[in-house]
N, C-alpha and C. Protein backbone atom coordinates (compact mmCIF):
# COMPACT_ATOMS: atom_id res chain seq x y z
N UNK A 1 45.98 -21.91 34.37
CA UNK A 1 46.11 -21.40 33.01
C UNK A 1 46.91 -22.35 32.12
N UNK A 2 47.53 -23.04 32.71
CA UNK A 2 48.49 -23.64 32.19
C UNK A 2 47.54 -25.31 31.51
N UNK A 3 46.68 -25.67 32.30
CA UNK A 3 45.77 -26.57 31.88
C UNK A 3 45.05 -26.19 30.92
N UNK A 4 44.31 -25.00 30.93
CA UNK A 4 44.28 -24.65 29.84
C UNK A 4 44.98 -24.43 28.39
N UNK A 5 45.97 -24.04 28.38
CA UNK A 5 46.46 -23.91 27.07
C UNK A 5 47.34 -25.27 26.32
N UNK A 6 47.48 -26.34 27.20
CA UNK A 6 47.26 -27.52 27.08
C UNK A 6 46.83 -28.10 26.63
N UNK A 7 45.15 -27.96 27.06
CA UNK A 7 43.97 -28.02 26.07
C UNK A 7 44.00 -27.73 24.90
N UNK A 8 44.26 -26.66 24.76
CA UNK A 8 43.92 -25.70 24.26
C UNK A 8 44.96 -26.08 22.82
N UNK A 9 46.22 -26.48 22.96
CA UNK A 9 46.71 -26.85 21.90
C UNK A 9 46.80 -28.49 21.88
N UNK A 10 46.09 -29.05 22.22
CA UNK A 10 46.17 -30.56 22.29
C UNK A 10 45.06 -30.51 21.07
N UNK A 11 43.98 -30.06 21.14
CA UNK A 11 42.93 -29.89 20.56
C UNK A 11 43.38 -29.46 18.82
N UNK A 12 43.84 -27.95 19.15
CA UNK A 12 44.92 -27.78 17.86
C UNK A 12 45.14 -28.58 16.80
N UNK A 13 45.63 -29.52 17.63
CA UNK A 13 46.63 -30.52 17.07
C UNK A 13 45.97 -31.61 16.34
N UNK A 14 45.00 -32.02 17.05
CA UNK A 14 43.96 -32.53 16.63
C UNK A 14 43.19 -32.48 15.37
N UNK A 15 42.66 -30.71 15.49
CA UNK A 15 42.16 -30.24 13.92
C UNK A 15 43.14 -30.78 13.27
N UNK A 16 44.27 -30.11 13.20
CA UNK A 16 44.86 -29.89 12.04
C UNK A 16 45.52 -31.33 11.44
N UNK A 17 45.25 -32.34 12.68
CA UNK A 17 46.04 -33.84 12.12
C UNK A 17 44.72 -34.56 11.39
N UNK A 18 43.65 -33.92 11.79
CA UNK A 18 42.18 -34.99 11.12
C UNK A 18 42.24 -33.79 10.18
N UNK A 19 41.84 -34.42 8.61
CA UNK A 19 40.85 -33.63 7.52
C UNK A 19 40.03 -33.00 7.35
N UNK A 20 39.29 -33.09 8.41
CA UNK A 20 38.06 -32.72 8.77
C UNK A 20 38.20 -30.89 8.52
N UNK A 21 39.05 -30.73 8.67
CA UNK A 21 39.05 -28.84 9.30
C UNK A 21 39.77 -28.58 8.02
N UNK A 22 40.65 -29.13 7.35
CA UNK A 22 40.73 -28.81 5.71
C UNK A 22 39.87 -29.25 4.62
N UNK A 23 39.04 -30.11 4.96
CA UNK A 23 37.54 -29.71 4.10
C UNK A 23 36.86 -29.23 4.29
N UNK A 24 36.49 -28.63 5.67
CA UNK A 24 35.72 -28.06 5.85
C UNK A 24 35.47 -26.08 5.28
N UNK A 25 37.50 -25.84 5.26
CA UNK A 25 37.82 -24.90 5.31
C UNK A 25 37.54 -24.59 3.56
N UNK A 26 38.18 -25.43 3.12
CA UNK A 26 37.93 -25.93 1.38
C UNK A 26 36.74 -25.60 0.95
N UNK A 27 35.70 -26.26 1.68
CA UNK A 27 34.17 -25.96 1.04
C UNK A 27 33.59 -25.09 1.49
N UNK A 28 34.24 -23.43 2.68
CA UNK A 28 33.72 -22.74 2.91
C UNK A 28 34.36 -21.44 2.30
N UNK A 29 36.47 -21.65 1.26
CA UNK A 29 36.32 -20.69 1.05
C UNK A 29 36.25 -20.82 -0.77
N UNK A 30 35.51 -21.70 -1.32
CA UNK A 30 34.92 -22.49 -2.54
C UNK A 30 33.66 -21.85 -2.30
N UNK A 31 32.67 -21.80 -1.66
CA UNK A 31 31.34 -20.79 -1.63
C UNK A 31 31.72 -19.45 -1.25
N UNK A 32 32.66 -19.11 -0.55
CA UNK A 32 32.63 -17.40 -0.38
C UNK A 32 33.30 -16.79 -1.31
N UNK A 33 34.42 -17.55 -1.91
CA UNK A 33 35.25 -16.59 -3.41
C UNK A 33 33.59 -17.08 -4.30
N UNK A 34 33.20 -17.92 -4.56
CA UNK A 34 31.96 -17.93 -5.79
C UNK A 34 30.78 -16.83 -5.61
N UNK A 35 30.51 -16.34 -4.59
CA UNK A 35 29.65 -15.50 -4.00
C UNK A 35 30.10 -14.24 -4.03
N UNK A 36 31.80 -13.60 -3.68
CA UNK A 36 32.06 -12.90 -3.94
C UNK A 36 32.43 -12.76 -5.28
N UNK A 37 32.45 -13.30 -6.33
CA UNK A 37 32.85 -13.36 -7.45
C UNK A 37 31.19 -13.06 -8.68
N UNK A 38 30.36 -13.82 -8.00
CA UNK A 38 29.15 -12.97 -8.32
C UNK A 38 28.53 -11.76 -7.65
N UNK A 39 28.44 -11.39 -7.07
CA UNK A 39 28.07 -9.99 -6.09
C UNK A 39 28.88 -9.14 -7.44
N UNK A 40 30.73 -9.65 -7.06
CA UNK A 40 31.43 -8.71 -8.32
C UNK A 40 30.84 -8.36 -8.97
N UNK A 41 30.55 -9.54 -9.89
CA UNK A 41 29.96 -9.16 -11.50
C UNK A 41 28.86 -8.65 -11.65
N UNK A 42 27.81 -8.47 -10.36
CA UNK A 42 26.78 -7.83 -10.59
C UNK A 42 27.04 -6.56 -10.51
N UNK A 43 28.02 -6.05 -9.55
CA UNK A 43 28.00 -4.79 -9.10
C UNK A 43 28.52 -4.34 -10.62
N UNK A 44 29.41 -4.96 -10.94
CA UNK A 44 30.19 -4.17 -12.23
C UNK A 44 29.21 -3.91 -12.90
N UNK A 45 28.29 -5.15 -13.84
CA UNK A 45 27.59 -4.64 -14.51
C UNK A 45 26.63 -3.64 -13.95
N UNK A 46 26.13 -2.80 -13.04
CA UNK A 46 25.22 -1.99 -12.31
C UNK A 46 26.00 -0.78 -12.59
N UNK A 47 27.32 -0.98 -12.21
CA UNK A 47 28.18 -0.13 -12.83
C UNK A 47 28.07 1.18 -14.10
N UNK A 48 28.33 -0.22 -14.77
CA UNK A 48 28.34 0.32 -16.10
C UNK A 48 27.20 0.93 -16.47
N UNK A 49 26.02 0.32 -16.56
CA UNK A 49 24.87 1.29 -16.64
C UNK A 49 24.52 2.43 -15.84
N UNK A 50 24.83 2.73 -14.79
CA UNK A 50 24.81 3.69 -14.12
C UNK A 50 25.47 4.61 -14.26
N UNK A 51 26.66 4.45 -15.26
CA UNK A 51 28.08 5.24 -15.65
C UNK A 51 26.98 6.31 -16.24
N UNK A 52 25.58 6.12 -17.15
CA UNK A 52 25.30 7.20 -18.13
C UNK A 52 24.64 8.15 -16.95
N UNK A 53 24.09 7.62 -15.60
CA UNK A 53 23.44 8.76 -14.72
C UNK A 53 23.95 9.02 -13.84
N UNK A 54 24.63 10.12 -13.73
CA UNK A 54 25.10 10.60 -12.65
C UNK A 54 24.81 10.62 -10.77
N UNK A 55 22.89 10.38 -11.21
CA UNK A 55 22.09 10.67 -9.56
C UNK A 55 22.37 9.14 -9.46
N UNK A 56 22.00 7.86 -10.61
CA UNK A 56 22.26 6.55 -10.31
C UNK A 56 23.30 6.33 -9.65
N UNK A 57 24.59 7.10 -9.98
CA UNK A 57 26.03 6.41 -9.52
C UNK A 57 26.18 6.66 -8.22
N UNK A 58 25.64 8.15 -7.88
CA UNK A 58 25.85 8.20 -6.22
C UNK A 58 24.97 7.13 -5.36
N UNK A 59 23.89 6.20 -5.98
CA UNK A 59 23.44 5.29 -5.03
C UNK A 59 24.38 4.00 -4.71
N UNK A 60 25.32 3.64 -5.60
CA UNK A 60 25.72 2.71 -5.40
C UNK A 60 26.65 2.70 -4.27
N UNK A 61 26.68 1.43 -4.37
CA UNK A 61 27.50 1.69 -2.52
C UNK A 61 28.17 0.14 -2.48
N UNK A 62 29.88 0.14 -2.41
CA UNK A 62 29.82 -1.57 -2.48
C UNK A 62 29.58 -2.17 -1.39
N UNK A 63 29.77 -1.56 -0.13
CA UNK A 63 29.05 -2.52 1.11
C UNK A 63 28.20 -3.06 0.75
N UNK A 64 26.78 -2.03 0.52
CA UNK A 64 25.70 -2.84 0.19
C UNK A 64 25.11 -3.80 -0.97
N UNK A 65 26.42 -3.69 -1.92
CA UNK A 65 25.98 -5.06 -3.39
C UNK A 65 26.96 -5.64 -2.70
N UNK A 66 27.98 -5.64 -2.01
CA UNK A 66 29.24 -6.61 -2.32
C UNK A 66 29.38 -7.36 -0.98
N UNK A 67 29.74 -6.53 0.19
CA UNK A 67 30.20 -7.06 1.63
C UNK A 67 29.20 -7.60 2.02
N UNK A 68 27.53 -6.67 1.75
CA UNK A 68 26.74 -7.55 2.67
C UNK A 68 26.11 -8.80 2.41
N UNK A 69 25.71 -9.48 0.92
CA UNK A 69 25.84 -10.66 0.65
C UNK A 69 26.98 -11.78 1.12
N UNK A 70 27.82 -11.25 1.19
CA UNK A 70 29.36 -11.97 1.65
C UNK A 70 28.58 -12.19 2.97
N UNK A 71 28.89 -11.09 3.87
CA UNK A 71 28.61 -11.56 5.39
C UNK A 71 27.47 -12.40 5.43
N UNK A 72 26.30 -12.50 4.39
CA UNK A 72 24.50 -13.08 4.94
C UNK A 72 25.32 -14.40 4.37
N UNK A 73 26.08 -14.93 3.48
CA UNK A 73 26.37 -16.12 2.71
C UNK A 73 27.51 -16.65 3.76
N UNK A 74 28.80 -15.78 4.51
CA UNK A 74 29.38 -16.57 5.45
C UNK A 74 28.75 -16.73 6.73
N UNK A 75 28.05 -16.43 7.55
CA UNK A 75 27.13 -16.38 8.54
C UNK A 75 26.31 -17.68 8.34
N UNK A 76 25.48 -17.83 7.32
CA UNK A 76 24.90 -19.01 6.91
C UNK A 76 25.84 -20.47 6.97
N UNK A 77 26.91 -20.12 5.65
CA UNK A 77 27.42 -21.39 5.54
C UNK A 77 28.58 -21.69 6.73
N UNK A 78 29.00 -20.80 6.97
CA UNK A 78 30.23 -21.26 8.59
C UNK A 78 29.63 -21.29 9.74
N UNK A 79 28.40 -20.85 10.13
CA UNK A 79 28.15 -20.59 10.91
C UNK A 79 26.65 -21.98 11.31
N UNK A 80 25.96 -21.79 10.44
CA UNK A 80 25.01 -22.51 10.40
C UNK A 80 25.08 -24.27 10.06
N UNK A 81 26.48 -24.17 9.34
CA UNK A 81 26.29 -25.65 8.41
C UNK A 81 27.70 -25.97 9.08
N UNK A 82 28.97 -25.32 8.45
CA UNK A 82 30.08 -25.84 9.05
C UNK A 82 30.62 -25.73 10.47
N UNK A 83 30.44 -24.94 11.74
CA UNK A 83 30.57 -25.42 12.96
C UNK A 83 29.60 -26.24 13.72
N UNK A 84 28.53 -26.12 13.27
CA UNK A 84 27.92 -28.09 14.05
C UNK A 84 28.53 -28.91 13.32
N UNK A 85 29.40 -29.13 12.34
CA UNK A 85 30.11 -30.48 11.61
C UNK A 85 31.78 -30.27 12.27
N UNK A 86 32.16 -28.86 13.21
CA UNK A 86 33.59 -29.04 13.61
C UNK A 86 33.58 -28.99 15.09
N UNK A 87 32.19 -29.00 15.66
CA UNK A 87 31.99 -29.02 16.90
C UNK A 87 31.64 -30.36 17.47
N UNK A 88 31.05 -31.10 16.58
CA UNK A 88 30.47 -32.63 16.65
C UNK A 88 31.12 -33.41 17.63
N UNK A 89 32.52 -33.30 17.28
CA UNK A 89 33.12 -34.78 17.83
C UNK A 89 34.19 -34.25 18.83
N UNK A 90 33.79 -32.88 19.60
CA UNK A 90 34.71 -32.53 20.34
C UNK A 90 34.47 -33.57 22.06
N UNK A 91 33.41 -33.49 22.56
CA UNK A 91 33.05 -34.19 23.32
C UNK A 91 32.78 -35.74 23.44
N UNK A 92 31.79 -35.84 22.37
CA UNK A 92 31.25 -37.05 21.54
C UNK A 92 32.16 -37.98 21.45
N UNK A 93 33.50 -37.70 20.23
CA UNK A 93 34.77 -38.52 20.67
C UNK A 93 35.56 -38.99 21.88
N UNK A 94 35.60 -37.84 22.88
CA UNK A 94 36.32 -38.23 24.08
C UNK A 94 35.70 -39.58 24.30
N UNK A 95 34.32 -39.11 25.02
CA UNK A 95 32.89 -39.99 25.71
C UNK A 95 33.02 -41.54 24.90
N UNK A 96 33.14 -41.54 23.35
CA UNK A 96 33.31 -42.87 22.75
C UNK A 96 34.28 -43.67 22.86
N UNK A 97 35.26 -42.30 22.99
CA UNK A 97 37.04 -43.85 22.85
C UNK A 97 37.30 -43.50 24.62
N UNK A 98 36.46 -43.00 25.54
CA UNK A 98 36.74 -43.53 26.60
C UNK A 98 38.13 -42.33 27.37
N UNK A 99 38.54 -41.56 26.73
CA UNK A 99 39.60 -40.31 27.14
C UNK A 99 38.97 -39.24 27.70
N UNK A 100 37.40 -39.47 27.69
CA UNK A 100 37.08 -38.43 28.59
C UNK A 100 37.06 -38.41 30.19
N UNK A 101 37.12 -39.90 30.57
CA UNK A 101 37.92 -39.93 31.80
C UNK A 101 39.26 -40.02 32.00
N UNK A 102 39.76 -39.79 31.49
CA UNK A 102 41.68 -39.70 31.57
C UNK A 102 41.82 -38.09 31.57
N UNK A 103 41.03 -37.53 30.94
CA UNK A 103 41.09 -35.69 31.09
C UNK A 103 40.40 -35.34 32.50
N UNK A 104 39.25 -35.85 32.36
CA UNK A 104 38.80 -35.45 34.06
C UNK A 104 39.32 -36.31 35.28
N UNK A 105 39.99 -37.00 35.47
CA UNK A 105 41.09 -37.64 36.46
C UNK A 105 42.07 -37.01 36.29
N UNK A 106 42.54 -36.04 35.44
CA UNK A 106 44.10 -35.48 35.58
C UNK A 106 44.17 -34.05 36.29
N UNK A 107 44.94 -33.73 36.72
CA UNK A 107 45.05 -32.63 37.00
C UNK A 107 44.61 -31.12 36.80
N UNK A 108 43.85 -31.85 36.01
CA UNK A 108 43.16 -30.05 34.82
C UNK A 108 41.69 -29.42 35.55
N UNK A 109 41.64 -28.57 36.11
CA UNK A 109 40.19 -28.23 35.88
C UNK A 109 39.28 -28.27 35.03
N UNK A 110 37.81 -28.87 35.25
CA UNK A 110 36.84 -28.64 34.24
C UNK A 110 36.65 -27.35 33.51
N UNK A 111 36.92 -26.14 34.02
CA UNK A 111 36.98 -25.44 33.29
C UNK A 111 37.86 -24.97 32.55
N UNK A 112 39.00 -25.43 32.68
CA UNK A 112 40.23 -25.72 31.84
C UNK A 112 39.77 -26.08 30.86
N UNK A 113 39.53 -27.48 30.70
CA UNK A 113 39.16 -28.47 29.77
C UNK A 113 37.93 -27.91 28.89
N UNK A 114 36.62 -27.18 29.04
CA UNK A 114 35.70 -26.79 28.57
C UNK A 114 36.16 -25.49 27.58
N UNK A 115 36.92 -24.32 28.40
CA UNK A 115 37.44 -23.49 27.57
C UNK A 115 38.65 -23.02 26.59
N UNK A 116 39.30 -24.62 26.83
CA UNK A 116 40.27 -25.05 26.06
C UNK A 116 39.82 -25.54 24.68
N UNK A 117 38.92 -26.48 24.81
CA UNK A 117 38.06 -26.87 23.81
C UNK A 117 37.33 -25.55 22.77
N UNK A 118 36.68 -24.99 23.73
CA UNK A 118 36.26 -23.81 23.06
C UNK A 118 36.82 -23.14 22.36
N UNK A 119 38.36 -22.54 22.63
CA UNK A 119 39.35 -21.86 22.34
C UNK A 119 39.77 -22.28 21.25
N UNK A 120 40.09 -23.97 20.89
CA UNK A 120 40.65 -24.17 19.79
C UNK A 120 39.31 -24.18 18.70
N UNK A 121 38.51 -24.88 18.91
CA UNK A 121 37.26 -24.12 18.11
C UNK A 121 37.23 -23.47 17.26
N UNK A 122 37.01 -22.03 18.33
CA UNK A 122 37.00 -20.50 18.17
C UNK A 122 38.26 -20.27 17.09
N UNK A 123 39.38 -20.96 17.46
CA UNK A 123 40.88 -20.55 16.72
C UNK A 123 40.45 -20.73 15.46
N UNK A 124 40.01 -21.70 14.89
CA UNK A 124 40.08 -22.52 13.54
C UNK A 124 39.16 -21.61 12.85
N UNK A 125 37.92 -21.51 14.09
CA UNK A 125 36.81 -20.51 13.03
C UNK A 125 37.58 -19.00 12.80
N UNK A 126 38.45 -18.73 13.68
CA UNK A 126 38.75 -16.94 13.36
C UNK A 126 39.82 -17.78 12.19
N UNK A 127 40.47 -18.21 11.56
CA UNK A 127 41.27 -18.68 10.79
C UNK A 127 40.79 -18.47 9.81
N UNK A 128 39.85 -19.62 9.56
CA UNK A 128 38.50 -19.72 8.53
C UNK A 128 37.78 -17.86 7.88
N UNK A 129 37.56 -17.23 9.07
CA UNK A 129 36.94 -16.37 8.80
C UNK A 129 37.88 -15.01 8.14
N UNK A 130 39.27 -15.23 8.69
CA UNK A 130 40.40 -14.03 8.66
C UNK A 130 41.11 -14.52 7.05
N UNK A 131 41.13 -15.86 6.80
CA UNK A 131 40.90 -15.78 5.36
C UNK A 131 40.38 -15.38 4.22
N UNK A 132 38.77 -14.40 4.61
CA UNK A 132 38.07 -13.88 3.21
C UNK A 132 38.48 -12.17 3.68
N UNK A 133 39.30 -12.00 4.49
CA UNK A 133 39.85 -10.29 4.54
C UNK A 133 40.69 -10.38 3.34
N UNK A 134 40.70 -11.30 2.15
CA UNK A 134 41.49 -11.11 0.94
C UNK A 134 40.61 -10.08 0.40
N UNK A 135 39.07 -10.20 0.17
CA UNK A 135 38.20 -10.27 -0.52
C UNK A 135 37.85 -8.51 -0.25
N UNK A 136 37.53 -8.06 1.16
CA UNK A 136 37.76 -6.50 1.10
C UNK A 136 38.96 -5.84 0.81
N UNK A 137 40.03 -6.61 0.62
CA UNK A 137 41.32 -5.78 0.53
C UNK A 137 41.52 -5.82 -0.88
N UNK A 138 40.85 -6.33 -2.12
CA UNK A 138 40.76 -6.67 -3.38
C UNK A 138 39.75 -5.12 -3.75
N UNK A 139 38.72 -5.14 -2.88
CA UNK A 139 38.05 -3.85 -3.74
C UNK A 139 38.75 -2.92 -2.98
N UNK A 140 39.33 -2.83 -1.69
CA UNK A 140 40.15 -1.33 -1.47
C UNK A 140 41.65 -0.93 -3.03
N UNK A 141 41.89 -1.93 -3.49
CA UNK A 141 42.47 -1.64 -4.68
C UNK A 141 41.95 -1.02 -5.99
N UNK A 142 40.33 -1.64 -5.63
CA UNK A 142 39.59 -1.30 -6.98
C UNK A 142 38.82 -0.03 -6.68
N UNK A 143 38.40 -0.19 -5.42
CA UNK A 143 37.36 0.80 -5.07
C UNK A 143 37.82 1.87 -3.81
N UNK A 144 36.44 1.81 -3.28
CA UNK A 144 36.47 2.82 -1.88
C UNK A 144 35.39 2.05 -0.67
N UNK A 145 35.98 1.07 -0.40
CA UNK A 145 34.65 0.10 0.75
C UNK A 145 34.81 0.81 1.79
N UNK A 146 33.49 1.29 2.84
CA UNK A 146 34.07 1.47 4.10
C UNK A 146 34.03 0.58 4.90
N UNK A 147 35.35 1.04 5.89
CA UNK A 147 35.99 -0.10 6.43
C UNK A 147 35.14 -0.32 7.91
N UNK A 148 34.84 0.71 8.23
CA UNK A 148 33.86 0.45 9.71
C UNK A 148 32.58 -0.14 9.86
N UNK A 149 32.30 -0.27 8.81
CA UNK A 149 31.00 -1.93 8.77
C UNK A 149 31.30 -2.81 7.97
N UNK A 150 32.66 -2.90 7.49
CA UNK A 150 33.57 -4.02 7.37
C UNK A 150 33.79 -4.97 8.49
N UNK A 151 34.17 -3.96 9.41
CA UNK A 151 35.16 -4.57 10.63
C UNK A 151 33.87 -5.18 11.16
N UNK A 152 32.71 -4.35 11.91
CA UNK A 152 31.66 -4.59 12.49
C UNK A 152 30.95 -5.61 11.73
N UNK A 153 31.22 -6.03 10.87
CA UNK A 153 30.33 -7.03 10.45
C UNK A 153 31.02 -8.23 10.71
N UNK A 154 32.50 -8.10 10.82
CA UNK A 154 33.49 -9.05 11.33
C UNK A 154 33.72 -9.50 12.60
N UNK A 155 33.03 -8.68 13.30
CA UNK A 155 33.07 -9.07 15.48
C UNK A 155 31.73 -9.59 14.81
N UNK A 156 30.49 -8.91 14.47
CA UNK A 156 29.61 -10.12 14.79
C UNK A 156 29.67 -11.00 13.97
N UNK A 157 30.17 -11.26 12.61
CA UNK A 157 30.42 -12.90 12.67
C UNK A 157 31.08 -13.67 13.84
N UNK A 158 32.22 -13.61 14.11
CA UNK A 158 32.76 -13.95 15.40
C UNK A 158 32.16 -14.22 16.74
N UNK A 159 31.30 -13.48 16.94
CA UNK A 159 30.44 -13.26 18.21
C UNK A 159 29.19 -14.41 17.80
N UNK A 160 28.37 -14.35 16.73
CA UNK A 160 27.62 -15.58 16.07
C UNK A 160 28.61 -16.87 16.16
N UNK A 161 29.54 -17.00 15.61
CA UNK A 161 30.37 -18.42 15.76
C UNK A 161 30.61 -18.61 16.82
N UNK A 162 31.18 -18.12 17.85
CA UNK A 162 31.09 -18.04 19.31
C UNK A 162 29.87 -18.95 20.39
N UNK A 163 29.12 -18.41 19.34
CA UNK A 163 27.44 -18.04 20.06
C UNK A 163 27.13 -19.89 19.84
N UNK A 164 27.34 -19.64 18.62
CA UNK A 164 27.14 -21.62 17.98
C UNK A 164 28.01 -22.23 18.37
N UNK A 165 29.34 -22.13 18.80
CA UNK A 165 30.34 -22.96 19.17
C UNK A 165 30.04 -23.54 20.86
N UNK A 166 29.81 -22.65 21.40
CA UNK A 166 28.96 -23.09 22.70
C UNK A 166 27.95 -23.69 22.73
N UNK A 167 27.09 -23.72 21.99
CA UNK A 167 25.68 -24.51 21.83
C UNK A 167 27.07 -26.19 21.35
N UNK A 168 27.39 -25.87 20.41
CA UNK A 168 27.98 -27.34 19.67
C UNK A 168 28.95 -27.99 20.80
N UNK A 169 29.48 -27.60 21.75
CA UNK A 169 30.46 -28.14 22.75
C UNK A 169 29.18 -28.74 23.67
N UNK A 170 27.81 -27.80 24.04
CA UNK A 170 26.93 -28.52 25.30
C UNK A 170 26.52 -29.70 24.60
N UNK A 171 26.22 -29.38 23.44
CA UNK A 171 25.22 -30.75 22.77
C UNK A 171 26.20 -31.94 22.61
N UNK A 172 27.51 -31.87 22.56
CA UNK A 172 28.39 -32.85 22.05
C UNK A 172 28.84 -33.55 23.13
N UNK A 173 28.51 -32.76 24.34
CA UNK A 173 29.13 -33.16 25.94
C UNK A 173 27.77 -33.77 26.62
N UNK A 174 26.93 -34.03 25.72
CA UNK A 174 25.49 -34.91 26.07
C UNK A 174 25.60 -36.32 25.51
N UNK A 175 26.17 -36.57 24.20
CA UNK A 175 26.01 -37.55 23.43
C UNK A 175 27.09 -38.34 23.15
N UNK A 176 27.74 -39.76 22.78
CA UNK A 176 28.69 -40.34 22.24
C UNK A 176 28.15 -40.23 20.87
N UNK A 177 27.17 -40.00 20.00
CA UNK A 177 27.37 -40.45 18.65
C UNK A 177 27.33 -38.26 17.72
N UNK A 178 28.49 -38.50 17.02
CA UNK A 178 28.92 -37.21 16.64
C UNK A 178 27.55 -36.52 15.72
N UNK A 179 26.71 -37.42 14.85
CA UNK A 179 26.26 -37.35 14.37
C UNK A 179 24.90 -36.50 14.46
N UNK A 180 24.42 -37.47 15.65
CA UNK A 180 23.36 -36.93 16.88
C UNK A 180 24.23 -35.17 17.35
N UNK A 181 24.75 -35.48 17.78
CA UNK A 181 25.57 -33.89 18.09
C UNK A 181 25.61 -32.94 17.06
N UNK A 182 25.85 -33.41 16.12
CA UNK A 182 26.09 -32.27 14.51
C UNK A 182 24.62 -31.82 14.27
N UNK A 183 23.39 -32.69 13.78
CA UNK A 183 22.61 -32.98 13.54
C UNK A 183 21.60 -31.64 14.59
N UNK A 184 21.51 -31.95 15.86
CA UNK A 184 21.35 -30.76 16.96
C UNK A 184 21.74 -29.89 16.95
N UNK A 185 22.83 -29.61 17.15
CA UNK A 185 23.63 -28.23 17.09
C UNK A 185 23.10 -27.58 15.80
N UNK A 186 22.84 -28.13 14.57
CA UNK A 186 22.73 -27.62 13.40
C UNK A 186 21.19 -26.99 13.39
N UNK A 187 20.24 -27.75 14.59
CA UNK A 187 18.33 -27.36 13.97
C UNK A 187 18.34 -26.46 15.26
N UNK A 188 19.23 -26.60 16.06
CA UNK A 188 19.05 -25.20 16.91
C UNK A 188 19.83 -23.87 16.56
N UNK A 189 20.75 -23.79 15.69
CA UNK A 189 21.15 -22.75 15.08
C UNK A 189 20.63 -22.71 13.79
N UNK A 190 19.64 -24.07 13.24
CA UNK A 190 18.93 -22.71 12.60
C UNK A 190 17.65 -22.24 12.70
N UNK A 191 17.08 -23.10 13.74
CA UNK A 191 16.13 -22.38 14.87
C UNK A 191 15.69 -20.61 15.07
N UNK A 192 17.64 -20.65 15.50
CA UNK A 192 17.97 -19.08 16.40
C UNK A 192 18.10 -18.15 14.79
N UNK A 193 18.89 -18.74 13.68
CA UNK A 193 18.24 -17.70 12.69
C UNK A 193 17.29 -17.75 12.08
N UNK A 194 15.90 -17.95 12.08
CA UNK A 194 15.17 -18.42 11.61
C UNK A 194 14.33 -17.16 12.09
N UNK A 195 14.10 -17.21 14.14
CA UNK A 195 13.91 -16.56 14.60
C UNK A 195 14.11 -14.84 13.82
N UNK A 196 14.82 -14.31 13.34
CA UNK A 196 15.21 -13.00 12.58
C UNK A 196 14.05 -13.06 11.60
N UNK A 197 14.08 -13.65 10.70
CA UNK A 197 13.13 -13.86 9.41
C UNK A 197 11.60 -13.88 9.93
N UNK A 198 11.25 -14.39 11.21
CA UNK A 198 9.98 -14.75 11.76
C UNK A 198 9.76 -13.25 12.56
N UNK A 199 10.51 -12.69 12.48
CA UNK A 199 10.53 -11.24 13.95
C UNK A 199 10.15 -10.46 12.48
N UNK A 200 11.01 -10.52 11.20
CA UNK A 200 10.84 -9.70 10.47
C UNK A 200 9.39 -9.64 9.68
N UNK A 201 9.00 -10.98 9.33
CA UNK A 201 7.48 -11.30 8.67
C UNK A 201 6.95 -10.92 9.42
N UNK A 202 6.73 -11.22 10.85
CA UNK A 202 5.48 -10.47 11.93
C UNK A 202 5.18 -9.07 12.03
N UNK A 203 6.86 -8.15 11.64
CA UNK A 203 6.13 -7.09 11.74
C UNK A 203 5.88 -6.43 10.33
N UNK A 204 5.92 -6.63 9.31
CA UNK A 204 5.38 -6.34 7.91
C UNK A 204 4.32 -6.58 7.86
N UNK A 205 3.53 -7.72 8.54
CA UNK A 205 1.87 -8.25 8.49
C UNK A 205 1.41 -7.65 9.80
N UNK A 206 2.23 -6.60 10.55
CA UNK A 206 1.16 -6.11 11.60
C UNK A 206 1.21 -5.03 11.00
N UNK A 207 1.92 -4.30 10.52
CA UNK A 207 2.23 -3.12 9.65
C UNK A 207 1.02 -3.00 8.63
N UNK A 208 1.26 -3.80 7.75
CA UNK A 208 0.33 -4.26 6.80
C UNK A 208 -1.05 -3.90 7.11
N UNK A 209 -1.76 -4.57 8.42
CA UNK A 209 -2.77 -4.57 9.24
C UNK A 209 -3.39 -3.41 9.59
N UNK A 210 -2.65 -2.75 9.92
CA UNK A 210 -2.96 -1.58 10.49
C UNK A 210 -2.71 -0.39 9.30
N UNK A 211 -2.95 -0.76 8.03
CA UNK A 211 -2.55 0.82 7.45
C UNK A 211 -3.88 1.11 6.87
């Protein structure tokens, strides 16, 4: 365990000494305040017109104008675009400057070393992600969000970044050039969501078919 958390903050240390993980963090919470900041203004204005009908107002619902654009827009951009660009050079680098044999000659288990890597990862993305809980705690002031497909929409982001962070550690532990690694990791996650959109068209045109 102890090799592990080793790892585990060696890696840490790493993010946070390269730029890489403060631009990355920069240009992901620069699209989610702009996204939540329009969702806002739509909902408001929907609002207001709805203020004159009473049956209108009970449809509105801010999960569904406000949180769930948020979650389809962070899912996409952290998930899809920015962890194949923070997963890239976890392996890739060792393998190039040659430290990936100085980790596997030392004392550490491979699986030390694999889920150490992972771990700090994972850390940066729950960081990344535990930063836009500004954004529901802004309409619990204004509004009434519920909080239990708040939360649930928050394990499976997590569980999705997870999901990609493992794909981005195998592909990066294949290759020395980061690029090649980013580049992969990125057309197989968006492959796997792509897959959703293709499950969903198939069954509207069998639907379709049959009526």
């Amino acid at each position: 365990m102890q090799g592990l958390l080793a790892i585990w903050g060696r890696e840490l240390r790493a993010y946070f000494v390269s730029p890489i993980f403060y631009a990355i963090s920069t240009v992901f919470i620069f699209i989610i305040s702009f996204m939540f900041y329009e969702s806002l203004k739509y909902y408001t204005q929907v609002f207001m017109q709805a203020a004159q009908y009473p049956a209108m107002m009970e449809r509105l619902n801010i999960n569904e104008m406000i949180m769930r654009p948020l979650f389809n827009t962070m899912s996409f951009v952290a998930v899809l675009i920015l962890m194949p660009m923070l997963t890239m050079r976890v392996f890739s680098e060792e393998k190039k400057t040659g430290t990936i044999e100085l980790i596997l000659t030392s004392p550490v288990k491979d699986w030390h070393v694999i889920l150490g890597k992972f771990f700090a990862a994972f850390t940066l993305f729950a960081i990344m992600v535990g930063l836009t809980l500004i954004y529901p705690l802004v309409l619990q002031l204004y509004g009434d969000p519920d909080w239990g497909p708040i939360w649930t929409g928050y394990v499976g982001l997590l569980l999705m970044g997870g999901s990609i962070i493992t794909i981005g550690l195998f592909v990066s532990s294949m290759t020395e050039n980061q690029i090649i690694a980013g580049v992969v990791c990125f057309g197989v996650a968006l492959f796997l969501w792509s897959l959703d959109f293709a499950a969903g068209t198939i069954v509207r045109v069998t639907t379709f078919q049959h009526l």
